[in-house]
Each structure stands twice: as structure tokens, then as C-alpha cells.
C-alpha atoms as a PDB file:
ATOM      1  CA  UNK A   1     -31.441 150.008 297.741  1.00  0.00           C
ATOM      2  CA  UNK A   2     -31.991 152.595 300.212  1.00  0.00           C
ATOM      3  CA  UNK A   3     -35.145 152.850 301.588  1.00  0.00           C
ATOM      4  CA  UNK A   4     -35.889 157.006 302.020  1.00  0.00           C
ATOM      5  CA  UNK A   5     -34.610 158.019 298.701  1.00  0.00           C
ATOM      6  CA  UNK A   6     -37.039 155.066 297.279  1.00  0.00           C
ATOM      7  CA  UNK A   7     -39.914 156.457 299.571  1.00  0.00           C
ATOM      8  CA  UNK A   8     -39.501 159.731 298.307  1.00  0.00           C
ATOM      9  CA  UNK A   9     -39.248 159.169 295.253  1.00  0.00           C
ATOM     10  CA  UNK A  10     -42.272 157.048 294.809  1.00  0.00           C
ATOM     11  CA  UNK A  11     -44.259 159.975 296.746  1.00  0.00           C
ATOM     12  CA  UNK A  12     -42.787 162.552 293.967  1.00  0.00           C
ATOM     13  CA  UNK A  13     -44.363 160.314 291.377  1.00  0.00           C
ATOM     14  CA  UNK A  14     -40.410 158.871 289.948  1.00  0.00           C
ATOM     15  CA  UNK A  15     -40.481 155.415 288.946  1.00  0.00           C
ATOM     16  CA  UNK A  16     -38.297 153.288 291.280  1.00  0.00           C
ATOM     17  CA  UNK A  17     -36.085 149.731 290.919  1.00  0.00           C
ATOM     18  CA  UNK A  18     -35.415 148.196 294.446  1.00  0.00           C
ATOM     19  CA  UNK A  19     -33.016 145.167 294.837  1.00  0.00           C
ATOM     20  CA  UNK A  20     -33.918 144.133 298.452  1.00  0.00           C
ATOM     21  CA  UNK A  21     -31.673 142.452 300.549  1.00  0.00           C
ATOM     22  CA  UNK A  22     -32.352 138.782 301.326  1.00  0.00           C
ATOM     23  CA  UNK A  23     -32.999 139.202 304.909  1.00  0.00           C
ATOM     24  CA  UNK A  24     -35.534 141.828 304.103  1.00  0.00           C
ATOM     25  CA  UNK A  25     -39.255 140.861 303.924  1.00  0.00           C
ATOM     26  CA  UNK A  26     -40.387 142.839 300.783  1.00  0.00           C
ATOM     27  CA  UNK A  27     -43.902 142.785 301.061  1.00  0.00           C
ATOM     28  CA  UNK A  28     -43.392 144.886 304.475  1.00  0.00           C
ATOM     29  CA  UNK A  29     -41.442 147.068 302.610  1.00  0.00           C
ATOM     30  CA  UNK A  30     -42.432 147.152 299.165  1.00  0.00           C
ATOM     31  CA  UNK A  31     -45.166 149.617 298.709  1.00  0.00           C
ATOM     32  CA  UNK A  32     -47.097 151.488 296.114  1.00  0.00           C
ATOM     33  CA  UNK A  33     -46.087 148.606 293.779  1.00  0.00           C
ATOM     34  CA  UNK A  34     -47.360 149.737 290.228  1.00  0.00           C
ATOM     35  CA  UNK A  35     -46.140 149.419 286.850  1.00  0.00           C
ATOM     36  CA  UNK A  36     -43.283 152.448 287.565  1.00  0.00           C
ATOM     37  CA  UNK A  37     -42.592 150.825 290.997  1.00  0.00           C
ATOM     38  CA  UNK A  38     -40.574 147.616 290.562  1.00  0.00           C
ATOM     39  CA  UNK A  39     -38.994 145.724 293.477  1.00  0.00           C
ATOM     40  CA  UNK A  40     -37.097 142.160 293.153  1.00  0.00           C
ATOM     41  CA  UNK A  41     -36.031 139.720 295.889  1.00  0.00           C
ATOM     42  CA  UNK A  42     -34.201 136.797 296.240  1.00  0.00           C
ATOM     43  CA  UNK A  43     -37.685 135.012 297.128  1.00  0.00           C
ATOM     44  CA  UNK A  44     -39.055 135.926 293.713  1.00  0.00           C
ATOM     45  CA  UNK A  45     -36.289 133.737 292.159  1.00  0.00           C
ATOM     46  CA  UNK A  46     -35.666 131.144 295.042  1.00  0.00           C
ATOM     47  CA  UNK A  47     -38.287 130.988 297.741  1.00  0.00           C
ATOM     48  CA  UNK A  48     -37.207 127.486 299.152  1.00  0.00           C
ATOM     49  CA  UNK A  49     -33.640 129.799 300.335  1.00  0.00           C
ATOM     50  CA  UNK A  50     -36.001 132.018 302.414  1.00  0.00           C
ATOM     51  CA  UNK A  51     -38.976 130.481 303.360  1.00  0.00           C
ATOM     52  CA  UNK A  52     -39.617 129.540 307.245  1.00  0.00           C
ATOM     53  CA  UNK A  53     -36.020 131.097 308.626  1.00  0.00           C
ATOM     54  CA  UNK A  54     -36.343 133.780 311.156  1.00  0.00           C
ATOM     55  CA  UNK A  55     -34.668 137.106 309.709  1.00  0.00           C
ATOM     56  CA  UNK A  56     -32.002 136.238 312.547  1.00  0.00           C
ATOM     57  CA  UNK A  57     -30.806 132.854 310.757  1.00  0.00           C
ATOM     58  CA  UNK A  58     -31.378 134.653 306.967  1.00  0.00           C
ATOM     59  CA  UNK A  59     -28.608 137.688 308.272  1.00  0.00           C
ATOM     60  CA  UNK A  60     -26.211 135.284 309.225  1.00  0.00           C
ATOM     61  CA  UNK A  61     -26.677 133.738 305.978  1.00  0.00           C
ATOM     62  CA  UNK A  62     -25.533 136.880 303.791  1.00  0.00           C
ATOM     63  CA  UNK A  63     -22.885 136.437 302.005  1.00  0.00           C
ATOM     64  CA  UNK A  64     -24.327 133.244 300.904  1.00  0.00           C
ATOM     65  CA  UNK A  65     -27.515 134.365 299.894  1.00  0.00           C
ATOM     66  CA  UNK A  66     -26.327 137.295 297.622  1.00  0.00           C
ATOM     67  CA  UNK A  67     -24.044 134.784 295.856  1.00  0.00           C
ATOM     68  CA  UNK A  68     -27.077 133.039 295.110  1.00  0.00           C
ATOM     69  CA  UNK A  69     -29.379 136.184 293.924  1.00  0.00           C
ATOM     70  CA  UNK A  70     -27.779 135.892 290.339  1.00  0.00           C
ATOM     71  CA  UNK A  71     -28.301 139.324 287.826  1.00  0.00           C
ATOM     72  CA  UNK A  72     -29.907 136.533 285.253  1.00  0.00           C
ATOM     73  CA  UNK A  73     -32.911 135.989 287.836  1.00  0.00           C
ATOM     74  CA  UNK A  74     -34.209 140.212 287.514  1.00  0.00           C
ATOM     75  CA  UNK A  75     -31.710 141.510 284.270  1.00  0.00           C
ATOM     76  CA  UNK A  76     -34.984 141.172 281.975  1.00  0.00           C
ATOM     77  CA  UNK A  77     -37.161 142.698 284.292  1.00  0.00           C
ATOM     78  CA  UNK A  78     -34.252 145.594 284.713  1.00  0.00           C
ATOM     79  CA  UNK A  79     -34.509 145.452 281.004  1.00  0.00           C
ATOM     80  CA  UNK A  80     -37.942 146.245 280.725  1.00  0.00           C
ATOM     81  CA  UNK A  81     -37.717 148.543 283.476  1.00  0.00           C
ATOM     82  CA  UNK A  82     -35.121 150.910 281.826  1.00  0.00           C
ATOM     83  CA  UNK A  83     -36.688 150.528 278.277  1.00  0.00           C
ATOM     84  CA  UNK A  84     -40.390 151.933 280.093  1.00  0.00           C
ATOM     85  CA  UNK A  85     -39.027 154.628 282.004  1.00  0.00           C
ATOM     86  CA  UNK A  86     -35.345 155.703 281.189  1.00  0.00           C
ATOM     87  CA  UNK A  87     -34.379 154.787 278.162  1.00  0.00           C
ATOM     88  CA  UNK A  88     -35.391 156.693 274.975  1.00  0.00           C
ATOM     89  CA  UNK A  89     -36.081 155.948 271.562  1.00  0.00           C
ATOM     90  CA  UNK A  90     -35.474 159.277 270.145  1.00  0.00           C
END
């Protein structure tokens, strides 16, 4: 996920699918959230692995936490994602 090209394309009206990084607080980042504008976080999934620890303590943490944010938690979302907005039926 990188934050500009997801800025700009939420301002040019593209749907967007942001994987944030564990140390990242989403809800600072994550705006314009509508049905085309879909964000997951390890915090969706497993909020007892973020809750209460200071960004500082999360980033050393990294590695660890990304082993943890599993594809299974956000693949149906994905799913449903790419079926609304990529994918066609022709």
C-alpha cells in the first residue's frame, strides 16, 4: 500500500484496496471509506495483537505481526472487492 497513489486515486473517483501495515493506525489513514474504498488491517482480524502498544513497540514487532496477518483473514473481502469493481462478467 502506498499512500499517494491511494489518495489520488480515491480523489479521481478509482476504487481502491489498501493492506495497511500493522504499525499503521488505519482510521488516521483510511479515508473516504465507501463501498469502492476498501482498507484491511491486522486489527480487523486480531485486535488483542494491536491494542494498547505504542506504534514504537508495534514496529519492532514487524516481522511478527505480518506472519500473523494471514491472506484467509481479507481473501473474501479481496474477493468481493475484485468481483464489484474489476472483474467482468462479460
Amino acid at each position: 500500500n502506498e499512500g499517494g497513489a491511494i489518495h489520488m486515486a480515491k480523489a479521481l473517483g478509482i476504487p481502491t484496496f489498501s493492506i495497511y501495515s500493522p504499525w499503521i493506525n488505519k482510521m488516521a489513514w483510511h479515508t473516504f471509506e465507501k463501498d469502492t474504498n476498501v482498507a484491511v488491517h491486522l486489527s480487523d482480524y486480531r485486535p488483542e495483537l494491536i491494542q494498547g502498544k505504542p506504534k514504537k513497540e508495534l514496529k519492532k514487532e514487524i516481522p511478527e505481526l505480518y506472519e500473523l496477518f494471514k491472506p484467509e483473514f481479507f481473501s473474501g473481502t479481496l474477493r468481493s472487492f475484485l468481483d464489484d469493481h474489476v472483474l467482468t462478467n462479460e
